[in-house]
PDB file of N, CA and C in Angstrom:
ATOM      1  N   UNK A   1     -64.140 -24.359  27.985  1.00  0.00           N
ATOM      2  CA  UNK A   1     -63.951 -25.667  28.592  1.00  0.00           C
ATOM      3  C   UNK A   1     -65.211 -26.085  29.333  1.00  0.00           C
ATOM      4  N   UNK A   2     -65.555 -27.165  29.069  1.00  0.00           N
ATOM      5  CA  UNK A   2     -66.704 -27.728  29.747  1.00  0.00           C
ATOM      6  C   UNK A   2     -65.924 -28.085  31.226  1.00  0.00           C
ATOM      7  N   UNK A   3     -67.287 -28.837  32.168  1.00  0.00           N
ATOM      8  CA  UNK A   3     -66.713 -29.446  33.458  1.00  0.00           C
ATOM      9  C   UNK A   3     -66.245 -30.422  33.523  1.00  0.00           C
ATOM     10  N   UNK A   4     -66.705 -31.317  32.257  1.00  0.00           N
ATOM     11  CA  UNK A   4     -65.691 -32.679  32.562  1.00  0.00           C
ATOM     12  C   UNK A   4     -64.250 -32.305  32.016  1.00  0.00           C
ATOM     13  N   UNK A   5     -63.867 -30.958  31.398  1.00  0.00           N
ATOM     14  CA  UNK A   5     -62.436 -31.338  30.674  1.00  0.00           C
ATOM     15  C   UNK A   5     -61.944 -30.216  31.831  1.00  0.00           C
ATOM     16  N   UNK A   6     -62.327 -29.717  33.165  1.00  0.00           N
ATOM     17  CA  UNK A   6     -61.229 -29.311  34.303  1.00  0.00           C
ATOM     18  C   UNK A   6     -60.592 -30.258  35.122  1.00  0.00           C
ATOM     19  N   UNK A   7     -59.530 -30.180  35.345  1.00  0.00           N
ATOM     20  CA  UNK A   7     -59.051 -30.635  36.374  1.00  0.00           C
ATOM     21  C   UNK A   7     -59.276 -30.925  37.882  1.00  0.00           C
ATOM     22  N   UNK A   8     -59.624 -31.729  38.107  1.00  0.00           N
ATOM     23  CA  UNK A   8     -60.027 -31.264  40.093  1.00  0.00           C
ATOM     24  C   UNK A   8     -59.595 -30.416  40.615  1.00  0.00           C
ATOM     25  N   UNK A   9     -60.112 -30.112  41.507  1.00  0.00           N
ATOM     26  CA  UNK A   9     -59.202 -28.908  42.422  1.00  0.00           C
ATOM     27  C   UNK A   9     -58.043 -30.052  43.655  1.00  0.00           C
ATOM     28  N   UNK A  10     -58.759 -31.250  43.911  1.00  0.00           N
ATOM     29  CA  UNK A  10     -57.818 -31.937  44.817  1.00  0.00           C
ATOM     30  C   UNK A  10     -58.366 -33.428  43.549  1.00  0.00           C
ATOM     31  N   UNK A  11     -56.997 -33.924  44.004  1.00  0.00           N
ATOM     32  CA  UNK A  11     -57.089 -35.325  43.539  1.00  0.00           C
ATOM     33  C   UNK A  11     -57.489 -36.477  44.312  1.00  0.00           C
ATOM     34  N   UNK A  12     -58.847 -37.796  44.296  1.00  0.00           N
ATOM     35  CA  UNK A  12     -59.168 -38.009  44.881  1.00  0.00           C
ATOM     36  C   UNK A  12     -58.590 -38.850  45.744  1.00  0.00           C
ATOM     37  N   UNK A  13     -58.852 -39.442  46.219  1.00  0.00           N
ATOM     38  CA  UNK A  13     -58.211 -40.391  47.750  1.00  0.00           C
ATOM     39  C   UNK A  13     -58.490 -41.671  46.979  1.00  0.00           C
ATOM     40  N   UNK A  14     -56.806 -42.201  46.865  1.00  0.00           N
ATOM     41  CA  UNK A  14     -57.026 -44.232  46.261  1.00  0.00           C
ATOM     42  C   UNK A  14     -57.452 -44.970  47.444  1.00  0.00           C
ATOM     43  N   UNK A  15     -58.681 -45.592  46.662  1.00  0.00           N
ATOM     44  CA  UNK A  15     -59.400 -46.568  47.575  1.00  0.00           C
ATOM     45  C   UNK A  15     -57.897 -47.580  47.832  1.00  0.00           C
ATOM     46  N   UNK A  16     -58.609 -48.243  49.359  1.00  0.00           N
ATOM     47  CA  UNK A  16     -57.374 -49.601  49.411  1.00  0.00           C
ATOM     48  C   UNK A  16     -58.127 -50.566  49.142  1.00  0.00           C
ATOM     49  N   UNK A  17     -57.028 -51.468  48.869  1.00  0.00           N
ATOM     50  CA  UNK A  17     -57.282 -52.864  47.518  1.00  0.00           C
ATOM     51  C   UNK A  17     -57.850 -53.429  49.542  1.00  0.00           C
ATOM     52  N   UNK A  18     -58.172 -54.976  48.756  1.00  0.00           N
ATOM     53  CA  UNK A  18     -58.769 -55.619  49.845  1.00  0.00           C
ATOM     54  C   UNK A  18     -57.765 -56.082  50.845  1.00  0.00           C
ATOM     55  N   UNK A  19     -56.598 -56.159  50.380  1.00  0.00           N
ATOM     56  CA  UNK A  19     -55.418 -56.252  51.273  1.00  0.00           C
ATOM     57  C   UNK A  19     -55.055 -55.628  52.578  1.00  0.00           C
ATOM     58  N   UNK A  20     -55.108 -54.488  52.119  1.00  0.00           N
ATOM     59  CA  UNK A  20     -54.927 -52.949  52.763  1.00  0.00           C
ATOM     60  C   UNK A  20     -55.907 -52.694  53.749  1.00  0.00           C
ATOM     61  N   UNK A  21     -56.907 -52.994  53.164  1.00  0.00           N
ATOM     62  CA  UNK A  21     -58.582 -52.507  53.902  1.00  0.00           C
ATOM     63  C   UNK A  21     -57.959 -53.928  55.235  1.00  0.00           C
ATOM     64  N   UNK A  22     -57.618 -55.119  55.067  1.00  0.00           N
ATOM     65  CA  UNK A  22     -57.488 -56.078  55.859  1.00  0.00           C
ATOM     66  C   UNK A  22     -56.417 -55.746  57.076  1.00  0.00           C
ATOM     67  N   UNK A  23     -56.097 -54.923  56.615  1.00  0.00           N
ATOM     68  CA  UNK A  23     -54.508 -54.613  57.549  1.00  0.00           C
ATOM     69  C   UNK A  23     -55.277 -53.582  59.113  1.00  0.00           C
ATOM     70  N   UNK A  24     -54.838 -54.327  60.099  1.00  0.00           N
ATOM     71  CA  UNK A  24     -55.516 -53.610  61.661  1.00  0.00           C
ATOM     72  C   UNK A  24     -54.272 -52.675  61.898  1.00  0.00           C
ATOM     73  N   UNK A  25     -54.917 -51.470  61.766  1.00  0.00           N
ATOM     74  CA  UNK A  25     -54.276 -50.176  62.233  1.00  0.00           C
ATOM     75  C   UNK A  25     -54.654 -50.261  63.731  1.00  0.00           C
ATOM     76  N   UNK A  26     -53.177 -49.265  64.061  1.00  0.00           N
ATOM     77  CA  UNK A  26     -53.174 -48.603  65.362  1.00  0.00           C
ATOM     78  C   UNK A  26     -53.008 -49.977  66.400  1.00  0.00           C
ATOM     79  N   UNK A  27     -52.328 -51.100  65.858  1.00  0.00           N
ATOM     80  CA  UNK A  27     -52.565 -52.282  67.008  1.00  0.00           C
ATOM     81  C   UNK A  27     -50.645 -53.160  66.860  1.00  0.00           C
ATOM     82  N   UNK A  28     -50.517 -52.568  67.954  1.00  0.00           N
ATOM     83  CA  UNK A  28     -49.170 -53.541  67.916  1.00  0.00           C
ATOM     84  C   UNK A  28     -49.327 -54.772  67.882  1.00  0.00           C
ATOM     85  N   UNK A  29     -47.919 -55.385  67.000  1.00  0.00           N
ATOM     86  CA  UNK A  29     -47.869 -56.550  66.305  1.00  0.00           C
ATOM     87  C   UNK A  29     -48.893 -57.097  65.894  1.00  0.00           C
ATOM     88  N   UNK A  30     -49.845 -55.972  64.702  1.00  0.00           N
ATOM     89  CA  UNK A  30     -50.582 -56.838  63.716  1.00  0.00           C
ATOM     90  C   UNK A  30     -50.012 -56.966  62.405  1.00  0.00           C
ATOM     91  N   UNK A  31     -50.565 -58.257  61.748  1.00  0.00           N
ATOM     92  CA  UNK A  31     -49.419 -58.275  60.668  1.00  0.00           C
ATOM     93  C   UNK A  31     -49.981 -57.227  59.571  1.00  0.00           C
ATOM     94  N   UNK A  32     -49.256 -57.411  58.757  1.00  0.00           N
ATOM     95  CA  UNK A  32     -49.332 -56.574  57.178  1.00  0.00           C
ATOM     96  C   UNK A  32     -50.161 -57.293  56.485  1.00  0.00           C
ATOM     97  N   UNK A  33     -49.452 -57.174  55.019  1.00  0.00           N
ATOM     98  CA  UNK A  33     -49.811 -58.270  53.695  1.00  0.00           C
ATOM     99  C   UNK A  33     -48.355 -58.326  52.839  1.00  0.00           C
ATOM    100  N   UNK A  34     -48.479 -59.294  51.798  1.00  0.00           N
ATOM    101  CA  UNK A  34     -47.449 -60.148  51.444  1.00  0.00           C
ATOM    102  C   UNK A  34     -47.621 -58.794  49.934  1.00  0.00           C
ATOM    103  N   UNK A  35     -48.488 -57.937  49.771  1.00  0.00           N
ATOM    104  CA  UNK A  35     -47.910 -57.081  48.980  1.00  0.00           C
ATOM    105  C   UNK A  35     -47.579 -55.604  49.342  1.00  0.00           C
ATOM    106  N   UNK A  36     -47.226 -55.761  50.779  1.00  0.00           N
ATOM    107  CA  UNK A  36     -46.706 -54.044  51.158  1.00  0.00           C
ATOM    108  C   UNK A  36     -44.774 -54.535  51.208  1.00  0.00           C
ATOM    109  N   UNK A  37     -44.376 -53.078  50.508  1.00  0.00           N
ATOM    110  CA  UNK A  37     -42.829 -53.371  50.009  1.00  0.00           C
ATOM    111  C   UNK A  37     -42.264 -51.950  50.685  1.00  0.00           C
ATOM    112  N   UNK A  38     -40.991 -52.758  51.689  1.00  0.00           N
ATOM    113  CA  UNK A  38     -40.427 -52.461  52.623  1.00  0.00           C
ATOM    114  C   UNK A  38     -39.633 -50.734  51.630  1.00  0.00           C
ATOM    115  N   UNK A  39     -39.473 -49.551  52.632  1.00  0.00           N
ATOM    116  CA  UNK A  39     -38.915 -48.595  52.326  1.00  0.00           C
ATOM    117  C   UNK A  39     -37.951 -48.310  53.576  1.00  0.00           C
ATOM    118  N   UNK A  40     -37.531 -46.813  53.427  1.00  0.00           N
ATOM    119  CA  UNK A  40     -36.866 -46.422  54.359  1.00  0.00           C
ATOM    120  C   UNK A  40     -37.220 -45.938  55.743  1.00  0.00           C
ATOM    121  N   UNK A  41     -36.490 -46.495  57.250  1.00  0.00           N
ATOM    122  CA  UNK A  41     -37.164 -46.321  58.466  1.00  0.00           C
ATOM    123  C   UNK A  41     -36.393 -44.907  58.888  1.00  0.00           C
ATOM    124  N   UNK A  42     -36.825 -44.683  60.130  1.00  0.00           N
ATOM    125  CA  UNK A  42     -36.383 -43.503  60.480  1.00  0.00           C
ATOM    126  C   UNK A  42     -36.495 -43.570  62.177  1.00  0.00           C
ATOM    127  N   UNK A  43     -35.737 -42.727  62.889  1.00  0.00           N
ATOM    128  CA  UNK A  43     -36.297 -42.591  64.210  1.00  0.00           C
ATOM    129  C   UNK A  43     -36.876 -41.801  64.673  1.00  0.00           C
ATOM    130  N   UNK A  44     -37.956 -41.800  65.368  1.00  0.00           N
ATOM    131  CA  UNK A  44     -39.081 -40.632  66.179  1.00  0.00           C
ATOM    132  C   UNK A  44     -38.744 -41.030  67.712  1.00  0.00           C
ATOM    133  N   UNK A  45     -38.348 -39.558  68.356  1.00  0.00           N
ATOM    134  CA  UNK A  45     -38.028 -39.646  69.647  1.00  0.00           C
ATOM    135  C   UNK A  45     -39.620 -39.797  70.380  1.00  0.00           C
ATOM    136  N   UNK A  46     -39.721 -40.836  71.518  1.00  0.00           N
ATOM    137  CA  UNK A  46     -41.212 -40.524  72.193  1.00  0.00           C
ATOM    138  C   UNK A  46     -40.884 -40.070  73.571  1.00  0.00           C
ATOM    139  N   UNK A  47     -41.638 -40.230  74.666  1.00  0.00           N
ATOM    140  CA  UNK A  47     -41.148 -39.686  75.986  1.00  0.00           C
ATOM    141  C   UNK A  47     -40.503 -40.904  76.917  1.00  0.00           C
ATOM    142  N   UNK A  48     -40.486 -41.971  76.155  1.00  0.00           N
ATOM    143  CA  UNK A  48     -39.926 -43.001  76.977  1.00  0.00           C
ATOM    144  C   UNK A  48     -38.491 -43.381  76.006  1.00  0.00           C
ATOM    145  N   UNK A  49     -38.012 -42.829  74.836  1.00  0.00           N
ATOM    146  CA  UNK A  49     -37.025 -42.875  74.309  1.00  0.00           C
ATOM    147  C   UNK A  49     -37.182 -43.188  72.901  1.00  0.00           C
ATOM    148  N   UNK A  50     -36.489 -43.819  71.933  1.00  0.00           N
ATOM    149  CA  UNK A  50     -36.435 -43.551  70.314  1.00  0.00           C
ATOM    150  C   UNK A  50     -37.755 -44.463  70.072  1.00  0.00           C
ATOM    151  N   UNK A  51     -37.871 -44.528  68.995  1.00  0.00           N
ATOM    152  CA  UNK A  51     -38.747 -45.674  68.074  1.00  0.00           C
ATOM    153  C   UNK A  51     -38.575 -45.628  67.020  1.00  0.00           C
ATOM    154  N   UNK A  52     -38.333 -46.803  66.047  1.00  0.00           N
ATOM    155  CA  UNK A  52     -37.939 -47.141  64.637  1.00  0.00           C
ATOM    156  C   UNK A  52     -39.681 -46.983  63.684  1.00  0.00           C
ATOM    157  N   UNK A  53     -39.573 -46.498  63.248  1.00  0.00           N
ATOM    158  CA  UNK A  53     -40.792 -45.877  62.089  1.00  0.00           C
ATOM    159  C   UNK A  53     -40.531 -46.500  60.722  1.00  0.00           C
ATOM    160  N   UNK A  54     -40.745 -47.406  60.187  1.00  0.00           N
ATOM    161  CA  UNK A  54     -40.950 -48.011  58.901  1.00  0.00           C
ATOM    162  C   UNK A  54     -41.884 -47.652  57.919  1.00  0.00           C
ATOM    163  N   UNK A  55     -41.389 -46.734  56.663  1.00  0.00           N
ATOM    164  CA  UNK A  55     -42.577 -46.769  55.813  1.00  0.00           C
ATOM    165  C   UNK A  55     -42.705 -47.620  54.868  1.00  0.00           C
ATOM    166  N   UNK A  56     -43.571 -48.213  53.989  1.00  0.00           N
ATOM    167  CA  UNK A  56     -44.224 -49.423  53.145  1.00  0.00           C
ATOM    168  C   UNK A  56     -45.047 -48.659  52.118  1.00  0.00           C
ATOM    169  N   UNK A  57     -45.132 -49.553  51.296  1.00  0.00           N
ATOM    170  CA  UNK A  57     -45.627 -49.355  49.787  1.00  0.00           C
ATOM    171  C   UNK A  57     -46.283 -50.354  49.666  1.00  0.00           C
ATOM    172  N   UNK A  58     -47.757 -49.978  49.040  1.00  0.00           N
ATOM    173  CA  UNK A  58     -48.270 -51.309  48.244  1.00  0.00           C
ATOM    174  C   UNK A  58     -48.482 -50.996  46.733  1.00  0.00           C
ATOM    175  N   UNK A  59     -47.930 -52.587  46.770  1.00  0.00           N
ATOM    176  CA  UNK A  59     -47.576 -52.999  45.182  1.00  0.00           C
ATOM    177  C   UNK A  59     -48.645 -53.080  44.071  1.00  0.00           C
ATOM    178  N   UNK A  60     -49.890 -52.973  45.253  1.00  0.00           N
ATOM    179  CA  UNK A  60     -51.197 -53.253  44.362  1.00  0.00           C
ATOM    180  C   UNK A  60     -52.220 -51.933  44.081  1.00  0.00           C
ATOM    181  N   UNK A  61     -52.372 -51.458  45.537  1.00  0.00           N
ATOM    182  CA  UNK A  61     -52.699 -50.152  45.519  1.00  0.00           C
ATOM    183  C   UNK A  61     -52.321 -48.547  45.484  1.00  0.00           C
ATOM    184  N   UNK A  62     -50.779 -49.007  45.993  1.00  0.00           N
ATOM    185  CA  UNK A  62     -49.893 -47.310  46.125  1.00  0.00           C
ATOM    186  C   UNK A  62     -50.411 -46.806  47.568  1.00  0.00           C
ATOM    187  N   UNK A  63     -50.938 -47.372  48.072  1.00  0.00           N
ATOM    188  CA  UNK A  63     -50.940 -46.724  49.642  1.00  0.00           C
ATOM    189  C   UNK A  63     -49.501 -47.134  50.464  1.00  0.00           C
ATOM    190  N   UNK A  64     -49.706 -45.903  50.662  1.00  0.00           N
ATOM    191  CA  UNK A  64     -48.373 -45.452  51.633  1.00  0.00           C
ATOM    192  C   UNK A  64     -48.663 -45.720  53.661  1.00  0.00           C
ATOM    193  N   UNK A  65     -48.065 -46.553  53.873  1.00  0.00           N
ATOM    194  CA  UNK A  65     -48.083 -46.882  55.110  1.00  0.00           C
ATOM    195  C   UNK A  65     -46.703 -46.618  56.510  1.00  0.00           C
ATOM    196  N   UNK A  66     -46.838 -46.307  57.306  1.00  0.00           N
ATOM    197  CA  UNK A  66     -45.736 -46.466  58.512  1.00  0.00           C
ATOM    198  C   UNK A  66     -46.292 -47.426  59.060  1.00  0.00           C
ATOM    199  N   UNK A  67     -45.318 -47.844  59.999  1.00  0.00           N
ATOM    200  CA  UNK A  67     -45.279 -48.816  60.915  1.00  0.00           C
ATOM    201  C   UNK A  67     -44.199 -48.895  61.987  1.00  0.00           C
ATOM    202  N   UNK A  68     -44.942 -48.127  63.100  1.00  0.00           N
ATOM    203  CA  UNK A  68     -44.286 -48.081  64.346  1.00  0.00           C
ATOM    204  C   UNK A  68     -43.744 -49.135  65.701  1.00  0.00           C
ATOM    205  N   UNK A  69     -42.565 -49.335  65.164  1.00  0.00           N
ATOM    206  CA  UNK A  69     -42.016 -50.845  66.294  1.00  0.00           C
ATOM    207  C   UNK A  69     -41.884 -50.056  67.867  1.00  0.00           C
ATOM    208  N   UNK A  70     -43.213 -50.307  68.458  1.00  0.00           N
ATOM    209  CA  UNK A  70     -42.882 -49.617  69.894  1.00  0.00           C
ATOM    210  C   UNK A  70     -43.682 -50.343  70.687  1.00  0.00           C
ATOM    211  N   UNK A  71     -42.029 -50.916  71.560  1.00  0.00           N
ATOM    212  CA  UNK A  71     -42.959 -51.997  72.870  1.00  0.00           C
ATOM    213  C   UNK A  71     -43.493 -51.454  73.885  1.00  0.00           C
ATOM    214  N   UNK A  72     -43.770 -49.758  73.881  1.00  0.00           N
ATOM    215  CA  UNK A  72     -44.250 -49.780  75.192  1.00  0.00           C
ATOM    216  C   UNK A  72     -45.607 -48.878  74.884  1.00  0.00           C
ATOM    217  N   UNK A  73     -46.064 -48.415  73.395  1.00  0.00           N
ATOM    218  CA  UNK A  73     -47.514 -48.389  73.113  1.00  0.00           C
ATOM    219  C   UNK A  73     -48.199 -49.692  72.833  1.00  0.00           C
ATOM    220  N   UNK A  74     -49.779 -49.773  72.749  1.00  0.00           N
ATOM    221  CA  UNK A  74     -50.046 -51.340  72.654  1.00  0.00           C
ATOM    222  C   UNK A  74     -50.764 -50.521  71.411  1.00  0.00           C
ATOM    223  N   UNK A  75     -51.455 -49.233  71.063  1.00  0.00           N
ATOM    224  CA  UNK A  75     -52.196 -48.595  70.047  1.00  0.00           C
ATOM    225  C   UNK A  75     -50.863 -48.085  68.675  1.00  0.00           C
ATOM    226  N   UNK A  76     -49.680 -48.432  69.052  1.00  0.00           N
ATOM    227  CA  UNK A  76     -48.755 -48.280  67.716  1.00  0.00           C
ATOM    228  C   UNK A  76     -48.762 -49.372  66.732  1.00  0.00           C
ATOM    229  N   UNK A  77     -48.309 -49.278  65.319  1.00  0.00           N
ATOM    230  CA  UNK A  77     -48.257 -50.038  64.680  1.00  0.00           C
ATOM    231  C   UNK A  77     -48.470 -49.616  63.023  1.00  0.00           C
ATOM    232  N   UNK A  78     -49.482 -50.199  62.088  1.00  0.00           N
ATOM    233  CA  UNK A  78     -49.732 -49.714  61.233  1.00  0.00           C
ATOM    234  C   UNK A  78     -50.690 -48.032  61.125  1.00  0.00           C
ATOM    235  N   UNK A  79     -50.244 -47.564  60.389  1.00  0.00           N
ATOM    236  CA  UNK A  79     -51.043 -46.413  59.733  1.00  0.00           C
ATOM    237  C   UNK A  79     -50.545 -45.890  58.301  1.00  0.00           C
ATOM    238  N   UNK A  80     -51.919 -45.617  58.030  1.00  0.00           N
ATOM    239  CA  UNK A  80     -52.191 -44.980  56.534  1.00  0.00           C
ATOM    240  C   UNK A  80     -51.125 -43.632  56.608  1.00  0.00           C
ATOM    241  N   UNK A  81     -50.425 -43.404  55.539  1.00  0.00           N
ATOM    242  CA  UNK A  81     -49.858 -41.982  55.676  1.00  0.00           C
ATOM    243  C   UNK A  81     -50.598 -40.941  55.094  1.00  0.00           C
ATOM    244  N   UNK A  82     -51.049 -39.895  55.481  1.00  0.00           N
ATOM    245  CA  UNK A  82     -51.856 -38.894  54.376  1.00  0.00           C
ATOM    246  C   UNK A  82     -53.489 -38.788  55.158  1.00  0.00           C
TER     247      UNK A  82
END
């Protein structure tokens, strides 16, 4: 087997579409984009009590996102998962 016919050892990291790249992490109530598609939320206990955790899909790129509804961080909000 030559080197181009192995397999990677890790598979690489999907760039984000320009959408994605647009989206402000880590900042409460910044918005999304009109192609991330709503999944299942969950609750994460913090030290001031629950928070609803939303994960998202994009339709264009496959990046996997959360999104933390918490009024009493101002640095919660979007993040990349992974």
């Amino acid at each position: 087997m030559t080197q181009d016919q192995n397999p990677p050892a890790e598979s690489p990291k999907r760039a984000l579409c320009e959408s994605c790249a647009g989206v402000q992490q880590n900042w409460r109530r910044a918005p999304g984009h009109a192609e991330l598609v709503q999944g299942v939320n969950r609750k994460e206990p913090r030290p001031h009590g629950q928070v609803t955790v939303t994960r998202y899909c994009c339709d264009r790129c496959g990046t996997v996102w959360d999104y933390e509804n918490n009024k009493v961080n101002l640095h919660a909000g979007w993040s990349v998962v992974g």
